[in-house]
Protein backbone atom coordinates (compact mmCIF):
# COMPACT_ATOMS: atom_id res chain seq x y z
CA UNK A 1 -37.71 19.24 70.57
CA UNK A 2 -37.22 22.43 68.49
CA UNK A 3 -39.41 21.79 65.97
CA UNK A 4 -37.99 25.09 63.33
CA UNK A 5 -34.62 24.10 63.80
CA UNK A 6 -35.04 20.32 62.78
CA UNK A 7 -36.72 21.53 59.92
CA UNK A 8 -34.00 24.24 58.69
CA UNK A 9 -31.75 21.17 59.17
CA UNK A 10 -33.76 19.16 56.76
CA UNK A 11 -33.97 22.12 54.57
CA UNK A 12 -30.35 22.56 54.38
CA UNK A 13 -30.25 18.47 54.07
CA UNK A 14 -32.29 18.43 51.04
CA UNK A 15 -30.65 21.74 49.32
CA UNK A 16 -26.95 20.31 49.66
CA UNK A 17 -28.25 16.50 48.48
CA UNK A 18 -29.80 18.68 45.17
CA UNK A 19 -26.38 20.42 44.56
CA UNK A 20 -24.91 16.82 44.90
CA UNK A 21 -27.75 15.20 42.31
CA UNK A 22 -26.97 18.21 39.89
CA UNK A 23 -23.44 18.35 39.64
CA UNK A 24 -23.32 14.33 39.09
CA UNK A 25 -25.98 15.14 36.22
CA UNK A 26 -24.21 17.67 34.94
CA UNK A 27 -20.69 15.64 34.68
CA UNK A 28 -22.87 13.03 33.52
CA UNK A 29 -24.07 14.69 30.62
CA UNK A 30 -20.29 15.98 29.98
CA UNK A 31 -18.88 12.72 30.19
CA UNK A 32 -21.36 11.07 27.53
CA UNK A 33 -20.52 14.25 25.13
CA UNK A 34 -17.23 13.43 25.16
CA UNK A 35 -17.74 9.66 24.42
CA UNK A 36 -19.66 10.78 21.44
CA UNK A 37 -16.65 12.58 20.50
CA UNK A 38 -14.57 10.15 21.12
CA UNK A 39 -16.37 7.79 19.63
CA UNK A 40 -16.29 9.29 16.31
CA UNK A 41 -15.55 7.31 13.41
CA UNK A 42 -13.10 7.29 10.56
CA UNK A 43 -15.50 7.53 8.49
CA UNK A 44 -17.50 9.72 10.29
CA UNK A 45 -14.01 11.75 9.47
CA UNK A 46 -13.66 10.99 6.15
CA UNK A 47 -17.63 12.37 5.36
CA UNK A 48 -17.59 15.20 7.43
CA UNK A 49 -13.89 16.40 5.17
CA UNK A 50 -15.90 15.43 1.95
CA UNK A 51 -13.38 12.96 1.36
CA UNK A 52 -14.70 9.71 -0.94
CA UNK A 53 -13.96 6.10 -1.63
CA UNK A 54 -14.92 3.08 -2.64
CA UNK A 55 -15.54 -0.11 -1.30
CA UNK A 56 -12.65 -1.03 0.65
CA UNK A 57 -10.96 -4.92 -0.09
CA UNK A 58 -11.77 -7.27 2.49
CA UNK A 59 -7.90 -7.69 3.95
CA UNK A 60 -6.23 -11.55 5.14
CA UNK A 61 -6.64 -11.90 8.97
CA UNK A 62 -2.56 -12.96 8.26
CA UNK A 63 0.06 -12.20 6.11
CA UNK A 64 3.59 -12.04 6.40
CA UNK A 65 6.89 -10.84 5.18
CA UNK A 66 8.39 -12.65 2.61
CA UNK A 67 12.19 -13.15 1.48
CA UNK A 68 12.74 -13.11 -2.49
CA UNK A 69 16.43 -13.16 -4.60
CA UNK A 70 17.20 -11.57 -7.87
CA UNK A 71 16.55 -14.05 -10.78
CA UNK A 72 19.24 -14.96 -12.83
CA UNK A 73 18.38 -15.12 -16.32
CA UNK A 74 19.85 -18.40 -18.30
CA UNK A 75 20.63 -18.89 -22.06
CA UNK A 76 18.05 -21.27 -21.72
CA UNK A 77 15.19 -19.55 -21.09
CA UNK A 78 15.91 -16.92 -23.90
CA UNK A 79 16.01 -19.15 -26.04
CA UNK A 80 12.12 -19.53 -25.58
CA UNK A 81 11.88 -15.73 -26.35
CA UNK A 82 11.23 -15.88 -30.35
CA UNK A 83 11.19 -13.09 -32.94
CA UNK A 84 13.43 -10.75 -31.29
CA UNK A 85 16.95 -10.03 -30.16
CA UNK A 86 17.53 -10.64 -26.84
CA UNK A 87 20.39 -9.57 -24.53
CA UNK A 88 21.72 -10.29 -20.30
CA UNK A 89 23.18 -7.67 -18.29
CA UNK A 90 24.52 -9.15 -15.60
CA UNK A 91 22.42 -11.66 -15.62
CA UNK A 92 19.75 -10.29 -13.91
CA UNK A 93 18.32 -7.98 -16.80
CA UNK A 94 17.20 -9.10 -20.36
CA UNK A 95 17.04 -6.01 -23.13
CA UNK A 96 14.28 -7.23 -25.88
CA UNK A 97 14.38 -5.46 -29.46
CA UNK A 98 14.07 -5.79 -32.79
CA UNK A 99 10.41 -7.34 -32.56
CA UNK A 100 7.30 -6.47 -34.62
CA UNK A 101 6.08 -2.80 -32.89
CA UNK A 102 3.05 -3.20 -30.99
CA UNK A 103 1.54 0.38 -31.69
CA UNK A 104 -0.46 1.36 -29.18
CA UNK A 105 -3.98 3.56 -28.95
CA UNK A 106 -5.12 6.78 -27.63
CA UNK A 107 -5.40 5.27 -24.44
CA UNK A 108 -1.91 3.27 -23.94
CA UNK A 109 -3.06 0.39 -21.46
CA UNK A 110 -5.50 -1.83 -22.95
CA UNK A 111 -5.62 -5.46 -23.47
CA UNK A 112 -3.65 -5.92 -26.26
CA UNK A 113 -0.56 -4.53 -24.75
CA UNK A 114 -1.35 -6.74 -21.55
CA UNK A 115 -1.52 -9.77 -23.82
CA UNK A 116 1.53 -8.39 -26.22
CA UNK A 117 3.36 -8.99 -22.30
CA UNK A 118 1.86 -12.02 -21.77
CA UNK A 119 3.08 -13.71 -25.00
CA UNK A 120 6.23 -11.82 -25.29
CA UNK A 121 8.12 -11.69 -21.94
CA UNK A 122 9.38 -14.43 -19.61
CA UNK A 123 6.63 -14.64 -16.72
CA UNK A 124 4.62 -12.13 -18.54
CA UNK A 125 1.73 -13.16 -16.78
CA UNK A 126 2.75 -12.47 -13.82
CA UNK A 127 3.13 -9.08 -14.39
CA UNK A 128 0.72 -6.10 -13.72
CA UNK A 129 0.86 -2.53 -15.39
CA UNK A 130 1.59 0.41 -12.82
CA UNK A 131 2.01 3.59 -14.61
CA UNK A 132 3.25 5.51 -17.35
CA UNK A 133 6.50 7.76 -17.62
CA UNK A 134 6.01 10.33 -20.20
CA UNK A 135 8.81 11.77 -19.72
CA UNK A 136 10.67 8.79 -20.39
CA UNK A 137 8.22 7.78 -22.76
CA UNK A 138 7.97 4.07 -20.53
CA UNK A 139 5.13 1.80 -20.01
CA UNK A 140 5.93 0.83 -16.29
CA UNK A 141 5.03 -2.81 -15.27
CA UNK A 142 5.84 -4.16 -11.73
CA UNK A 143 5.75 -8.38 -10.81
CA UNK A 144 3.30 -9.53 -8.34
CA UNK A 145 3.15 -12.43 -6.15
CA UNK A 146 -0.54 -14.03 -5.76
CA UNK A 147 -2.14 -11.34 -7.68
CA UNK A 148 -0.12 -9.11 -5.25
CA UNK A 149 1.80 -6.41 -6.62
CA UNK A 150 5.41 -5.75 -5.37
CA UNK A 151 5.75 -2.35 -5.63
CA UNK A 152 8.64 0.30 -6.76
CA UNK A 153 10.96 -2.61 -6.96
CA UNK A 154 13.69 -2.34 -9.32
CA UNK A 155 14.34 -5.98 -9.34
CA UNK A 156 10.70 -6.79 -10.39
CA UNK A 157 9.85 -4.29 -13.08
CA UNK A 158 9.52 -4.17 -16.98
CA UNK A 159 9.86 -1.41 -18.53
CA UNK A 160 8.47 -1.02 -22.00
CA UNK A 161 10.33 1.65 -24.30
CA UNK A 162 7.71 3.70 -26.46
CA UNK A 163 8.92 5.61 -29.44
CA UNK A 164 7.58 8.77 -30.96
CA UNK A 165 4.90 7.04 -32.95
CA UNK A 166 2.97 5.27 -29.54
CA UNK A 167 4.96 2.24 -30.70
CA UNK A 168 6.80 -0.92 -28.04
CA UNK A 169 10.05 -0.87 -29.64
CA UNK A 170 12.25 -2.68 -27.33
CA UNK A 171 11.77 -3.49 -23.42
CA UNK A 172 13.77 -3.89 -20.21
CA UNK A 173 12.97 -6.70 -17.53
CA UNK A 174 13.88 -8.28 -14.22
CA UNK A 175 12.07 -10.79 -11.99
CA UNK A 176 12.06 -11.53 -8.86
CA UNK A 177 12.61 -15.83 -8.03
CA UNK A 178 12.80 -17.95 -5.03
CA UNK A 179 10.05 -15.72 -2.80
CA UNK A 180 9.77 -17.77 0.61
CA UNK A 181 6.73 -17.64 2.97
CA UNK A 182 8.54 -19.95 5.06
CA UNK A 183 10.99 -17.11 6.14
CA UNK A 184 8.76 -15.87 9.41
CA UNK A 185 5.65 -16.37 11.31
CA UNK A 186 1.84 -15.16 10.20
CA UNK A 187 1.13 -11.44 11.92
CA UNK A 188 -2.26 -9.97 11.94
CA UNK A 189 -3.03 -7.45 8.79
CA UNK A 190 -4.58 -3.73 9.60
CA UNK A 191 -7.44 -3.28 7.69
CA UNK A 192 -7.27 -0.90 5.04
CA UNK A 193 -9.61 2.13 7.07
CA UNK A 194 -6.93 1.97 9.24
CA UNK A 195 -4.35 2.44 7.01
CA UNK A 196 -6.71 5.75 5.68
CA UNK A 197 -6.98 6.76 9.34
CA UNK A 198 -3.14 7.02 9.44
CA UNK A 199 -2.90 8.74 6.55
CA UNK A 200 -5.53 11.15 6.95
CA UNK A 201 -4.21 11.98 10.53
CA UNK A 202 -0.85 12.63 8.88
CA UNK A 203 -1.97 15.32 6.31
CA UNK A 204 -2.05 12.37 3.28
CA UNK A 205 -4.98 13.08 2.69
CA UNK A 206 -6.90 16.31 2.54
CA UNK A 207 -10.24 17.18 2.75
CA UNK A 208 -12.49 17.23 -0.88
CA UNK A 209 -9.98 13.96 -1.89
CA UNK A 210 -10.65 11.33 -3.78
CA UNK A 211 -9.54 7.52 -2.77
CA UNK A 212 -8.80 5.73 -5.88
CA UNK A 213 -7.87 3.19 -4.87
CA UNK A 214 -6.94 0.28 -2.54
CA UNK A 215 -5.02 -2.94 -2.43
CA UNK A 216 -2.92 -5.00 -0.70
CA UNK A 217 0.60 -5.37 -2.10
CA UNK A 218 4.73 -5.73 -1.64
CA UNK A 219 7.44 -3.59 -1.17
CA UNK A 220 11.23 -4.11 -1.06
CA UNK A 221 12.38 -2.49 2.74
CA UNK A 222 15.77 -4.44 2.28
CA UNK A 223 18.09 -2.78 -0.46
CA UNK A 224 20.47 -5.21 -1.71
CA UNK A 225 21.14 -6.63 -5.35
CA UNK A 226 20.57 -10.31 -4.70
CA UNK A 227 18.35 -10.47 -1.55
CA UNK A 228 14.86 -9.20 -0.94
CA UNK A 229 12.68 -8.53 2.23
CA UNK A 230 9.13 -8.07 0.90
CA UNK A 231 6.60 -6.55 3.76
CA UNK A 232 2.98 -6.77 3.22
CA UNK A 233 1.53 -2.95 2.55
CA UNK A 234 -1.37 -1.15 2.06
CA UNK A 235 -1.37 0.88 -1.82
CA UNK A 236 -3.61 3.92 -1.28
CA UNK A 237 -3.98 6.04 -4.61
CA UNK A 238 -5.19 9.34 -4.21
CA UNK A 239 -6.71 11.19 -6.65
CA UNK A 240 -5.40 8.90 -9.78
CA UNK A 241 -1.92 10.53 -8.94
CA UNK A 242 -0.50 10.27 -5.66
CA UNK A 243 0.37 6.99 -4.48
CA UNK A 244 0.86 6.14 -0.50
CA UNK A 245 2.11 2.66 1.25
CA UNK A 246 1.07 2.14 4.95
CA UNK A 247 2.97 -1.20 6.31
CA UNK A 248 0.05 -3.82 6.70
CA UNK A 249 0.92 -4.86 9.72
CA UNK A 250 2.50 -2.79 11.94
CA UNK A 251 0.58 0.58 10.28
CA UNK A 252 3.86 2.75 9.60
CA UNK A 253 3.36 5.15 6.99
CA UNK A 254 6.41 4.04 4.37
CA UNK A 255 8.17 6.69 2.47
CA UNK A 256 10.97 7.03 -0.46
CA UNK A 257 14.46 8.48 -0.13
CA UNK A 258 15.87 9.02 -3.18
CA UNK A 259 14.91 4.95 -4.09
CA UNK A 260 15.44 3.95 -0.73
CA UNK A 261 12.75 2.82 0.62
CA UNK A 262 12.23 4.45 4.58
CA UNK A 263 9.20 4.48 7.48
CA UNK A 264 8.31 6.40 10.33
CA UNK A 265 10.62 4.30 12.50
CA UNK A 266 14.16 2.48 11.69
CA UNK A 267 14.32 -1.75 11.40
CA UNK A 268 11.96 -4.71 11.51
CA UNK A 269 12.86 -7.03 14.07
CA UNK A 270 16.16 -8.50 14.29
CA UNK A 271 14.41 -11.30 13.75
CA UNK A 272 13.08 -10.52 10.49
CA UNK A 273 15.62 -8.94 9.09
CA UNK A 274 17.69 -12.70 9.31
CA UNK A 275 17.76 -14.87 5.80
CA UNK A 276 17.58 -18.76 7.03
């Protein structure tokens, strides 16, 4: 037996089986460095972009969408409206004036105009304020639905006319009646980080931002002056100005056309998009 060349064989053996070890440490150690980047948060995102929020609502493991019709108003019903002059457009609108001014404060939502709603309109407690036009000079309310708002619906707003001295002087109102959970099955909700993720990955949001806030709400996908289709949606406010709506359950950014309301792709369902 040749004893040198068995042992530049085992040589050779144990230099190719160390190559072997440290390539498969060395893709080893790759491979983890790119779970860790993969495995990066949102909110790992969010922190490293200096972008903050608070708390985010705990979301429904269900919702779904919901079908709603334009109310119309009866003679009836304004006749419970007292102290002012009431009037129907179409039937689907009431114009209030001639009541006693509320005047309002240096800051223009507070509780007394909340509770001047309240007493004053039809369903006025199921109203929540939105925002305020000063151009128009218009107190912006929108209906919600279990403490749900339905957002940038026309068919669910009151508007409350201001005049030059910070006083309510006359407002406008429709409602929305007949909303129907029955209309389609239960689909899982996205939580709200989610709904941040997609926006943040879209350009939304940009780095030193603040989230303002965060709710669940409505909006109107179905344009048409008697029926409604109302999809669940995330309401991200940005910076106390700039206001967002992810779909809740499906996680399409939604946008607005001119009023219209459009997402990232066409339709719902067929499905969903039939009244019973």
């Amino acid at each position: 037996m040749d004893w040198s060349k068995t042992k530049t064989i085992f040589i050779v053996v144990f230099l190719v089986l160390n190559m072997f070890l440290l390539y498969q440490y060395i893709q080893k150690r790759s491979s983890n460095g790119l779970e860790v980047i993969a495995e990066s948060t949102i909110e790992d995102k969010l922190k490293e972009n200096e972008i903050t929020y608070k708390t985010l609502p705990k979301q429904p493991n269900k919702e779904q969408y919901l079908s709603a019709k334009s109310k119309l108003f009866s003679d009836e019903e304004l006749k419970k409206l007292k102290n002012q002059r009431v009037q129907k457009e179409k039937n689907q609108q009431i114009y209030a004036s001639e009541f006693k001014p509320l005047q309002l404060g240096e800051k223009i939502h507070s509780e007394a105009l909340d509770s001047f709603v309240k007493e004053n309109v039809l369903h006025g407690d199921q109203y929540r304020f939105w925002k305020v036009d000063e151009i128009g000079n218009v107190i912006i309310y929108y209906q919600t639905y279990k403490g749900k708002m339905i957002f940038n619906n026309s068919s669910a707003k009151l508007e409350l006319k201001m005049d030059d001295k910070r006083q309510v002087i006359s407002y406008t109102q429709t409602y929305l009646d007949d909303i129907d959970e029955q209309f389609n099955e239960k689909d899982d909700v996205i939580p709200a980080i989610k709904a941040i993720e997609t926006l943040f990955n879209k350009g939304s949001i940009q780095p030193n931002n603040e989230i303002t806030n965060v709710e669940l709400g409505y909006i109107n996908i179905l344009q048409d002056t008697a029926s409604h289709i109302l999809t669940p949606i995330w309401h991200v406010e940005i910076n106390n100005e700039d206001d967002f709506f992810v779909n809740a359950l499906d996680g399409r950014i939604i946008e607005f056309n001119d009023g219209v309301n459009i997402s990232d792709e066409s339709d719902m369902d067929d499905k969903k998009l039939i009244l019973e």
